[in-house]
PDB file of N, CA and C in Angstrom:
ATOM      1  N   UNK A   1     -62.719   9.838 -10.142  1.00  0.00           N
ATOM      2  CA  UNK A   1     -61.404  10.244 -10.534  1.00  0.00           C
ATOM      3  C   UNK A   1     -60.722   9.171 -11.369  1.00  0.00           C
ATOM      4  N   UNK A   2     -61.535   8.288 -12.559  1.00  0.00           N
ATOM      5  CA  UNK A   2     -60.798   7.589 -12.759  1.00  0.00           C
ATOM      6  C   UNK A   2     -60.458   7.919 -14.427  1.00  0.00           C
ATOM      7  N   UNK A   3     -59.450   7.536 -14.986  1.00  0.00           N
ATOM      8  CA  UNK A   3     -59.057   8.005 -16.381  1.00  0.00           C
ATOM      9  C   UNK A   3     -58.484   9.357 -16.610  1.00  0.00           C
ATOM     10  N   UNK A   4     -58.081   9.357 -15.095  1.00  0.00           N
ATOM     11  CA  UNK A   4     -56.770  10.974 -15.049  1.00  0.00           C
ATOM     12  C   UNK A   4     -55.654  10.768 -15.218  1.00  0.00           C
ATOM     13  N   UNK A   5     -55.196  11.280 -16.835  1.00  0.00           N
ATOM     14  CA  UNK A   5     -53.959  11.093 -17.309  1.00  0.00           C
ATOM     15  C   UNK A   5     -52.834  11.747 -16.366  1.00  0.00           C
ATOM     16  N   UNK A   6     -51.369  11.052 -16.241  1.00  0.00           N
ATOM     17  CA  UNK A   6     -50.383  10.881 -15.259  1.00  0.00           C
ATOM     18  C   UNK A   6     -49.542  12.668 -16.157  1.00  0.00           C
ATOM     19  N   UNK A   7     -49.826  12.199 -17.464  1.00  0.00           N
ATOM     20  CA  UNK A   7     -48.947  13.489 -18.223  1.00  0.00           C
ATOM     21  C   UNK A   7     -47.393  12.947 -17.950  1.00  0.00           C
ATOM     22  N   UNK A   8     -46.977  11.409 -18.013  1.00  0.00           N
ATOM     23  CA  UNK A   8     -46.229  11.341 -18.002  1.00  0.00           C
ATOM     24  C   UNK A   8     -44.683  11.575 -18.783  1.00  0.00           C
ATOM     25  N   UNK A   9     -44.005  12.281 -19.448  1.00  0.00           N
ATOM     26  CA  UNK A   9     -43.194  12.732 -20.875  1.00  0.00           C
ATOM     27  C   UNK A   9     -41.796  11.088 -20.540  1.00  0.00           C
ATOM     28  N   UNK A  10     -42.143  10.710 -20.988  1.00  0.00           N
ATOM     29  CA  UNK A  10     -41.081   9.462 -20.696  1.00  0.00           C
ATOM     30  C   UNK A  10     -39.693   9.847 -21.651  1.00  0.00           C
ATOM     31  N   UNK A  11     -39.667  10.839 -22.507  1.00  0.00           N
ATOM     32  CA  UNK A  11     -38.510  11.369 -23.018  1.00  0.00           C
ATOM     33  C   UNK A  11     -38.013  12.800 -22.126  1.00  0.00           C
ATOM     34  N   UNK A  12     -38.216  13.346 -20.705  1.00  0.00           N
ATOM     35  CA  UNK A  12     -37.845  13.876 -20.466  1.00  0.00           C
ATOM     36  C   UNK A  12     -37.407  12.864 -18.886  1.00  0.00           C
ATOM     37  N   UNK A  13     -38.212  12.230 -18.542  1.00  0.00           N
ATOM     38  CA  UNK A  13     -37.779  11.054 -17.869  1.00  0.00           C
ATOM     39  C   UNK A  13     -36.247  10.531 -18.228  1.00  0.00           C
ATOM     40  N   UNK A  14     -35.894  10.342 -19.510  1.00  0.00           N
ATOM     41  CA  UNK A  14     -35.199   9.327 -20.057  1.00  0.00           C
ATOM     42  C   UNK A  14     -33.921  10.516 -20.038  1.00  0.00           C
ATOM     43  N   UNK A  15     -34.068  11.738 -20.939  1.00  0.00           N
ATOM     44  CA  UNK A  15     -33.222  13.089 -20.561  1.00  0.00           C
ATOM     45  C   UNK A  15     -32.611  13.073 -19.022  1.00  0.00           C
ATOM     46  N   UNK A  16     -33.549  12.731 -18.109  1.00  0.00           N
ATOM     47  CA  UNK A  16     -33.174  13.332 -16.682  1.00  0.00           C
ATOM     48  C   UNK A  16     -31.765  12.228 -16.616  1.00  0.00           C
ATOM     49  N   UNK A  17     -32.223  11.126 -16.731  1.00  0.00           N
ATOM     50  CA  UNK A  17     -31.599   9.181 -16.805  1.00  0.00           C
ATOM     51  C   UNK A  17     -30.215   9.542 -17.171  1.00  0.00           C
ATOM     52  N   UNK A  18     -30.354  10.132 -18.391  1.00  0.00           N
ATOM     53  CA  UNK A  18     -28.896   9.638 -19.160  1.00  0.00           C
ATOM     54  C   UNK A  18     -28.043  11.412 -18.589  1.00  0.00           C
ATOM     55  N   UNK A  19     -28.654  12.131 -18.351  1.00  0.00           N
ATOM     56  CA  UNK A  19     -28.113  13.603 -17.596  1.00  0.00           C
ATOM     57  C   UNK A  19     -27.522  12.835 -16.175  1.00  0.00           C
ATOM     58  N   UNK A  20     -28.065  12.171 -15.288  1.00  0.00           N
ATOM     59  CA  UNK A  20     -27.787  11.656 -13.771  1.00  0.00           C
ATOM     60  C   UNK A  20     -26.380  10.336 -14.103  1.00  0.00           C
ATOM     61  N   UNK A  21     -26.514   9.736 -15.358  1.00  0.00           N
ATOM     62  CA  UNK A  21     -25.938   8.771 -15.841  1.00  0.00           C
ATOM     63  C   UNK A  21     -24.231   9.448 -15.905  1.00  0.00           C
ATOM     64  N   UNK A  22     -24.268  11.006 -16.654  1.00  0.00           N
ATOM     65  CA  UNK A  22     -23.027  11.306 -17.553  1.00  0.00           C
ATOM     66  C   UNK A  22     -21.988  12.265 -15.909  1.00  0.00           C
ATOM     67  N   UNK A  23     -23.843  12.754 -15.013  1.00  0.00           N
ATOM     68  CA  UNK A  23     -22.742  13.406 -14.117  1.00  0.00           C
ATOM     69  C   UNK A  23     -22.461  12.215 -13.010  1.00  0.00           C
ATOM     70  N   UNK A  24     -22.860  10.983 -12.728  1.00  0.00           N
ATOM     71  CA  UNK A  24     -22.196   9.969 -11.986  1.00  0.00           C
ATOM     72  C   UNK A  24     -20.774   9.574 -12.860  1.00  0.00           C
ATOM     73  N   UNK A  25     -21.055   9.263 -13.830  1.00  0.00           N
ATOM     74  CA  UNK A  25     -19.647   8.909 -14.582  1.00  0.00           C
ATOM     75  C   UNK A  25     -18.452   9.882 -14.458  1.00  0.00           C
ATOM     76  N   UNK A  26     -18.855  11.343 -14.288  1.00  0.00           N
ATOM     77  CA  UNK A  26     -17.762  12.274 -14.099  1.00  0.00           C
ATOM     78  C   UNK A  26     -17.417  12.506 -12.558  1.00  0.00           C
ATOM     79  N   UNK A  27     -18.136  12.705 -12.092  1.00  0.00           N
ATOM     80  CA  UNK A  27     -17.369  12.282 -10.411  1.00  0.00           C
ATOM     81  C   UNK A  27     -17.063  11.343 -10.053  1.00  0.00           C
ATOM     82  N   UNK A  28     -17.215  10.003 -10.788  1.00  0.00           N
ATOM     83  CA  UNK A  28     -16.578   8.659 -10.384  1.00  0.00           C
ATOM     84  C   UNK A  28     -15.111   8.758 -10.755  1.00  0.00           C
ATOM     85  N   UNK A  29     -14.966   9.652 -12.122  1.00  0.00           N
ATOM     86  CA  UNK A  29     -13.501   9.800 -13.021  1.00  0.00           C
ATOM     87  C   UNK A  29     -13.209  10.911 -12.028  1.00  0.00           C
ATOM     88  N   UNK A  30     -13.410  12.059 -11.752  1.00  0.00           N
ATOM     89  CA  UNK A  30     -13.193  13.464 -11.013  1.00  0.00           C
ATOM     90  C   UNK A  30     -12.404  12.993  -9.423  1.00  0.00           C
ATOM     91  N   UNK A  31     -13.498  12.320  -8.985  1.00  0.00           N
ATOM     92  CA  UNK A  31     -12.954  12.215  -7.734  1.00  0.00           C
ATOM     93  C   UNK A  31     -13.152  10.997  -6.897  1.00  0.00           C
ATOM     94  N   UNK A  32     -13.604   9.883  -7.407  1.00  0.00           N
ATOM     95  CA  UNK A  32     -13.610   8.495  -6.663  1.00  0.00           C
ATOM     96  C   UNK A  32     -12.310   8.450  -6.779  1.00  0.00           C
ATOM     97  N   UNK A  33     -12.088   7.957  -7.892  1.00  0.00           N
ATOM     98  CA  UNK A  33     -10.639   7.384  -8.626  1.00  0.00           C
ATOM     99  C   UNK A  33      -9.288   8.095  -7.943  1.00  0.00           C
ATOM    100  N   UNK A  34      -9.228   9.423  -7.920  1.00  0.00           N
ATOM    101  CA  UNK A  34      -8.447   9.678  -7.367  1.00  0.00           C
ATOM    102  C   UNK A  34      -7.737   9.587  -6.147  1.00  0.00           C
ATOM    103  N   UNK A  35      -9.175  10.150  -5.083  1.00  0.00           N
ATOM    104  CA  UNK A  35      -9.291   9.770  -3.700  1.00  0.00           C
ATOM    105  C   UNK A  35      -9.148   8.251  -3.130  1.00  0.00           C
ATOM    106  N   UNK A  36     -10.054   7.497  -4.360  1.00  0.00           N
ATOM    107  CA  UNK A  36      -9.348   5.731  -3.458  1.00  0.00           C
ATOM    108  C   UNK A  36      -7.598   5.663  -3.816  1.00  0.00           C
ATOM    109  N   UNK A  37      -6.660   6.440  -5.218  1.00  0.00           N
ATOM    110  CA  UNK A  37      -5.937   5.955  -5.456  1.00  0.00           C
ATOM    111  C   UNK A  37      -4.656   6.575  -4.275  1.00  0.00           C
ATOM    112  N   UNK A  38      -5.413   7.615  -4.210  1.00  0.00           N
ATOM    113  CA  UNK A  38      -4.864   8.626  -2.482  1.00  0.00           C
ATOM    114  C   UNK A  38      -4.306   7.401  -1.243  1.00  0.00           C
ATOM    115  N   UNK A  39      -5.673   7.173  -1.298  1.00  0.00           N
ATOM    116  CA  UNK A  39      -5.789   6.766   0.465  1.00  0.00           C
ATOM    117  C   UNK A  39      -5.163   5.108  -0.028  1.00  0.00           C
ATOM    118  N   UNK A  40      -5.085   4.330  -1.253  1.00  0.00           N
ATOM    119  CA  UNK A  40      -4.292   3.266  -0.976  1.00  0.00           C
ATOM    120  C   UNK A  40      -2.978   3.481  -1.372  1.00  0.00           C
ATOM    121  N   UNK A  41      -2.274   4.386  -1.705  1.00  0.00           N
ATOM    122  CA  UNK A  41      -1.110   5.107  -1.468  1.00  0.00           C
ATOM    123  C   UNK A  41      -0.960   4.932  -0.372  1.00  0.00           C
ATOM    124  N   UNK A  42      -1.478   6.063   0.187  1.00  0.00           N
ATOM    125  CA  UNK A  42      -1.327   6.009   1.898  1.00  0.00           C
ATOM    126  C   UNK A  42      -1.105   5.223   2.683  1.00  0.00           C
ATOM    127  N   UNK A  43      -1.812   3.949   2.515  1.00  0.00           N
ATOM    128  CA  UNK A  43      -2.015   2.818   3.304  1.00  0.00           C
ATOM    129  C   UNK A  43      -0.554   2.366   2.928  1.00  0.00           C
ATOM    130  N   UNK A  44      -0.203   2.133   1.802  1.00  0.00           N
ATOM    131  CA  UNK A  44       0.841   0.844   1.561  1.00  0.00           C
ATOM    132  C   UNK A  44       2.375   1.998   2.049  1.00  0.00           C
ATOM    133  N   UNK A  45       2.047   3.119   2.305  1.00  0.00           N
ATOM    134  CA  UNK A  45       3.357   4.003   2.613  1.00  0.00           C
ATOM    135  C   UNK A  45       3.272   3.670   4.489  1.00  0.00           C
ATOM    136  N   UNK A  46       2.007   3.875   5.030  1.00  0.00           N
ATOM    137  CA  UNK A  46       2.040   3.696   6.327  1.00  0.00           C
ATOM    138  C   UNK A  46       2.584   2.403   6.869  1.00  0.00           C
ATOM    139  N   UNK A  47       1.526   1.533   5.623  1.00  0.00           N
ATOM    140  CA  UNK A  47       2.596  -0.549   6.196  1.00  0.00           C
ATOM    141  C   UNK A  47       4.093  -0.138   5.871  1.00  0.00           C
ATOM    142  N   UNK A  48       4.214   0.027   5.216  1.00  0.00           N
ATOM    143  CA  UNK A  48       6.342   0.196   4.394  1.00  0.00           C
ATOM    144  C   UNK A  48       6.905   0.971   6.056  1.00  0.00           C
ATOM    145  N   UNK A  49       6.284   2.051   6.559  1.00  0.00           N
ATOM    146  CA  UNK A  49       6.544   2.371   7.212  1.00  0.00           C
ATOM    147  C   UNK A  49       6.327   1.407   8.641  1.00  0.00           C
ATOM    148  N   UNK A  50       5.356   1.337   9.000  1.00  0.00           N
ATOM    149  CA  UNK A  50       5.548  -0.004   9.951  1.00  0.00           C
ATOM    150  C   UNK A  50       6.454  -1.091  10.143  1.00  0.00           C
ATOM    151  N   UNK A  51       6.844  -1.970   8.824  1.00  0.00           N
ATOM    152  CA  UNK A  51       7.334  -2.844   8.665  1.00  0.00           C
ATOM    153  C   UNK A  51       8.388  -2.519   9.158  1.00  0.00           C
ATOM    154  N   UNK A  52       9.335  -1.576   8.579  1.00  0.00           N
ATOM    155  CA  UNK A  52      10.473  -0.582   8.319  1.00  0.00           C
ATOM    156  C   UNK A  52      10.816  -0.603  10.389  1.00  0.00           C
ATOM    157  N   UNK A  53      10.085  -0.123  10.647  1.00  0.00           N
ATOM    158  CA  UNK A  53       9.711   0.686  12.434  1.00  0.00           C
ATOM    159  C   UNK A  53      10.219  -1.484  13.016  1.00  0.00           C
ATOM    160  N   UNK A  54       9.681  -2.271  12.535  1.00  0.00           N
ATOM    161  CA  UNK A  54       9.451  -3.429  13.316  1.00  0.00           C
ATOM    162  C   UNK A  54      10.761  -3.787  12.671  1.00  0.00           C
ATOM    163  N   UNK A  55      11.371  -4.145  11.677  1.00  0.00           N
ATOM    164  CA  UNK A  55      12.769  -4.497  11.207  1.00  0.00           C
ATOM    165  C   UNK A  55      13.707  -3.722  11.987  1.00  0.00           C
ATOM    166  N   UNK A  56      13.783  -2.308  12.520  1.00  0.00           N
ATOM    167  CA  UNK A  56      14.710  -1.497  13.092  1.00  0.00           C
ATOM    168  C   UNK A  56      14.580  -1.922  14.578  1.00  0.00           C
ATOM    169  N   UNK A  57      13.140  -2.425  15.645  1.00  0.00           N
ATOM    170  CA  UNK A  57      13.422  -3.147  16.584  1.00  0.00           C
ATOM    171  C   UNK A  57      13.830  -4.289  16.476  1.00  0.00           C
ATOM    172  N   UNK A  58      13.615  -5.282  15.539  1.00  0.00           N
ATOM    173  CA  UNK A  58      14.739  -6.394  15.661  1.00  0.00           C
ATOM    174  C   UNK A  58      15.673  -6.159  15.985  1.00  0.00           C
ATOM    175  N   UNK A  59      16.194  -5.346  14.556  1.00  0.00           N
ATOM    176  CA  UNK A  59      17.880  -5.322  14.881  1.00  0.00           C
ATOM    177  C   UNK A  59      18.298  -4.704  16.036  1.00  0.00           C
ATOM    178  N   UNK A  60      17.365  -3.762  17.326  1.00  0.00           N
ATOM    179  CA  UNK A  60      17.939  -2.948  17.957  1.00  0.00           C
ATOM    180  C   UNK A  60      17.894  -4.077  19.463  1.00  0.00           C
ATOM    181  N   UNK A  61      17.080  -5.000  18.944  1.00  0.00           N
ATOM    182  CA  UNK A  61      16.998  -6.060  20.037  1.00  0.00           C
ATOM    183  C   UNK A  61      17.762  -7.183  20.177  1.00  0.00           C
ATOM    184  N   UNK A  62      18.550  -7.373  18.908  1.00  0.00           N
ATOM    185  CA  UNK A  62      19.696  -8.032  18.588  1.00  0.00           C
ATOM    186  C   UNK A  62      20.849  -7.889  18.915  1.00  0.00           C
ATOM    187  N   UNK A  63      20.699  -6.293  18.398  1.00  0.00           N
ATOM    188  CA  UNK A  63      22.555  -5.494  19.029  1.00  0.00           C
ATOM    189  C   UNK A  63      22.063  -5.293  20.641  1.00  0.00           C
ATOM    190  N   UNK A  64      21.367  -5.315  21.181  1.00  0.00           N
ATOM    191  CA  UNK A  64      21.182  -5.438  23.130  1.00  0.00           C
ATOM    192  C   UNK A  64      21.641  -6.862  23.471  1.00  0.00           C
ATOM    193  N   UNK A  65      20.903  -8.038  22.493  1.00  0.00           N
ATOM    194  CA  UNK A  65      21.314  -9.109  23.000  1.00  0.00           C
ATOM    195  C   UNK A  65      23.057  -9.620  22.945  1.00  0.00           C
ATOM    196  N   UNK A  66      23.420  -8.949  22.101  1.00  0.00           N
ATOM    197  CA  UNK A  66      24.805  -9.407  21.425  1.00  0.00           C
ATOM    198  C   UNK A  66      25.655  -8.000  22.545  1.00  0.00           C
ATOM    199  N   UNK A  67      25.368  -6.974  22.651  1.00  0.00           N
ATOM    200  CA  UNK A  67      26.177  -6.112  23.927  1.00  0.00           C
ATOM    201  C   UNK A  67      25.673  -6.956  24.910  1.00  0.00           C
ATOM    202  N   UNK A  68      24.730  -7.313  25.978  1.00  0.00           N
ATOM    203  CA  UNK A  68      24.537  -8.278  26.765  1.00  0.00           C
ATOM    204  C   UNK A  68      25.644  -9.461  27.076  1.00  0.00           C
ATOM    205  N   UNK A  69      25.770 -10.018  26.133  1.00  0.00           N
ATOM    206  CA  UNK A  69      26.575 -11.559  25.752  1.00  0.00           C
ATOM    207  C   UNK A  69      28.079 -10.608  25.920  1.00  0.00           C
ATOM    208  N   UNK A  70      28.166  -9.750  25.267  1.00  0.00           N
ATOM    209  CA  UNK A  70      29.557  -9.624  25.629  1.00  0.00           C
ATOM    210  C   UNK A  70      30.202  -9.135  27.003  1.00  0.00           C
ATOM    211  N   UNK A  71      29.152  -7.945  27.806  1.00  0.00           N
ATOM    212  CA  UNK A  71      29.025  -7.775  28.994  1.00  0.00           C
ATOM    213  C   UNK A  71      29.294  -8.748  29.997  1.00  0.00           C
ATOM    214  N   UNK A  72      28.331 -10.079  29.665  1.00  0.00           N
ATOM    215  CA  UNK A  72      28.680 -11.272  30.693  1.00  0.00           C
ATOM    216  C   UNK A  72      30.325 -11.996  30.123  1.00  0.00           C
ATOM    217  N   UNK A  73      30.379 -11.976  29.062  1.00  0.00           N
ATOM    218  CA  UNK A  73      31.682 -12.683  29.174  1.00  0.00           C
ATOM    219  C   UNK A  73      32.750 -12.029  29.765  1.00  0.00           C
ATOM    220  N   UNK A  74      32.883 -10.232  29.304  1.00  0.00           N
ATOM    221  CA  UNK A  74      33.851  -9.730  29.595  1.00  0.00           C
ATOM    222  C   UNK A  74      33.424 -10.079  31.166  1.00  0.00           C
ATOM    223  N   UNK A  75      32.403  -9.745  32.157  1.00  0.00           N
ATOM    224  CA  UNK A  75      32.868  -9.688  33.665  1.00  0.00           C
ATOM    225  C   UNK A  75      33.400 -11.242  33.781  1.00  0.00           C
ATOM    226  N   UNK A  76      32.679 -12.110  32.751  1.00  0.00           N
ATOM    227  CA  UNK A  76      33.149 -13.164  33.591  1.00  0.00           C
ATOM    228  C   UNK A  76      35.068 -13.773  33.596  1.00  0.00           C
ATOM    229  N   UNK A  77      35.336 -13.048  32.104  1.00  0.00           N
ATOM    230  CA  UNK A  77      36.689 -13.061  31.809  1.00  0.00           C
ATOM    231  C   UNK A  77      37.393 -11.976  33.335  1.00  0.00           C
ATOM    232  N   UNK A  78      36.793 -11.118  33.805  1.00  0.00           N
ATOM    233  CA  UNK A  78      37.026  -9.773  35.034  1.00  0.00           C
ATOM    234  C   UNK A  78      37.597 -11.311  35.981  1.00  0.00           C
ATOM    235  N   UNK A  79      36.309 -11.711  35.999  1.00  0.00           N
ATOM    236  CA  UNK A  79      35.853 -13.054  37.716  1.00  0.00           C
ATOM    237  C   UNK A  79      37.284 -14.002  37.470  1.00  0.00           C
ATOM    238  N   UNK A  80      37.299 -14.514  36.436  1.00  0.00           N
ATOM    239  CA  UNK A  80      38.640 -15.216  36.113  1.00  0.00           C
ATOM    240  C   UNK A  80      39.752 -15.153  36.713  1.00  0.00           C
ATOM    241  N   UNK A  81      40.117 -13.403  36.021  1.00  0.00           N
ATOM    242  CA  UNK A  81      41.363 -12.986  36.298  1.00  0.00           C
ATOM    243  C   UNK A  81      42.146 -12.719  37.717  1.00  0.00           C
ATOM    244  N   UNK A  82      40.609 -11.977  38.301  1.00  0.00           N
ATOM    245  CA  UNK A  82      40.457 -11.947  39.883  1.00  0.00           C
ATOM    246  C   UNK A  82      40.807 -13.301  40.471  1.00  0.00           C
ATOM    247  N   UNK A  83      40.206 -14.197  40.498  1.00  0.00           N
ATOM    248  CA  UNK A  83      40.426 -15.863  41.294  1.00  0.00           C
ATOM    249  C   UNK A  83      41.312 -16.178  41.081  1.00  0.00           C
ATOM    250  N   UNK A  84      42.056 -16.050  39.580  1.00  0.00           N
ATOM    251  CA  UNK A  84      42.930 -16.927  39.229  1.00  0.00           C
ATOM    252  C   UNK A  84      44.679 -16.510  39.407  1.00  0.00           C
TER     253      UNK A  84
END
């Protein structure tokens, strides 16, 4: 079996190449591009939103500490008035 031609057509080879070449290039433009530009949208709306969520417990842990502080002064201004 030796000197059995392969029948290889290296121009339909090369056809298949640059055909696999033009439809990767169009679903990379079609729908990579879009879908990554999707989902890092997404992402930087979900952090904005996080951040947003963690700035609103500060402040809500701030205005507790600052009603707190006034709570103790007013009873203690109460304790004052009582003793005194």
């Amino acid at each position: 079996m030796t000197g059995v031609p392969l029948n290889i057509d290296w121009q339909q080879i090369l056809l298949h190449l640059f055909n696999f070449t033009i439809l990767f290039g169009a679903l990379y433009i079609l729908l990579y591009k879009p879908v990554r530009d999707f989902m890092e949208n997404r992402e930087a709306h979900y952090a904005e939103m996080d951040s947003k969520a963690e700035q609103a417990l500060a402040d809500a842990e701030n205005s507790k500490a600052s009603y707190e502080k006034k709570e103790r002064d007013f009873d203690e201004e109460i304790r004052t008035e009582r003793t005194g």
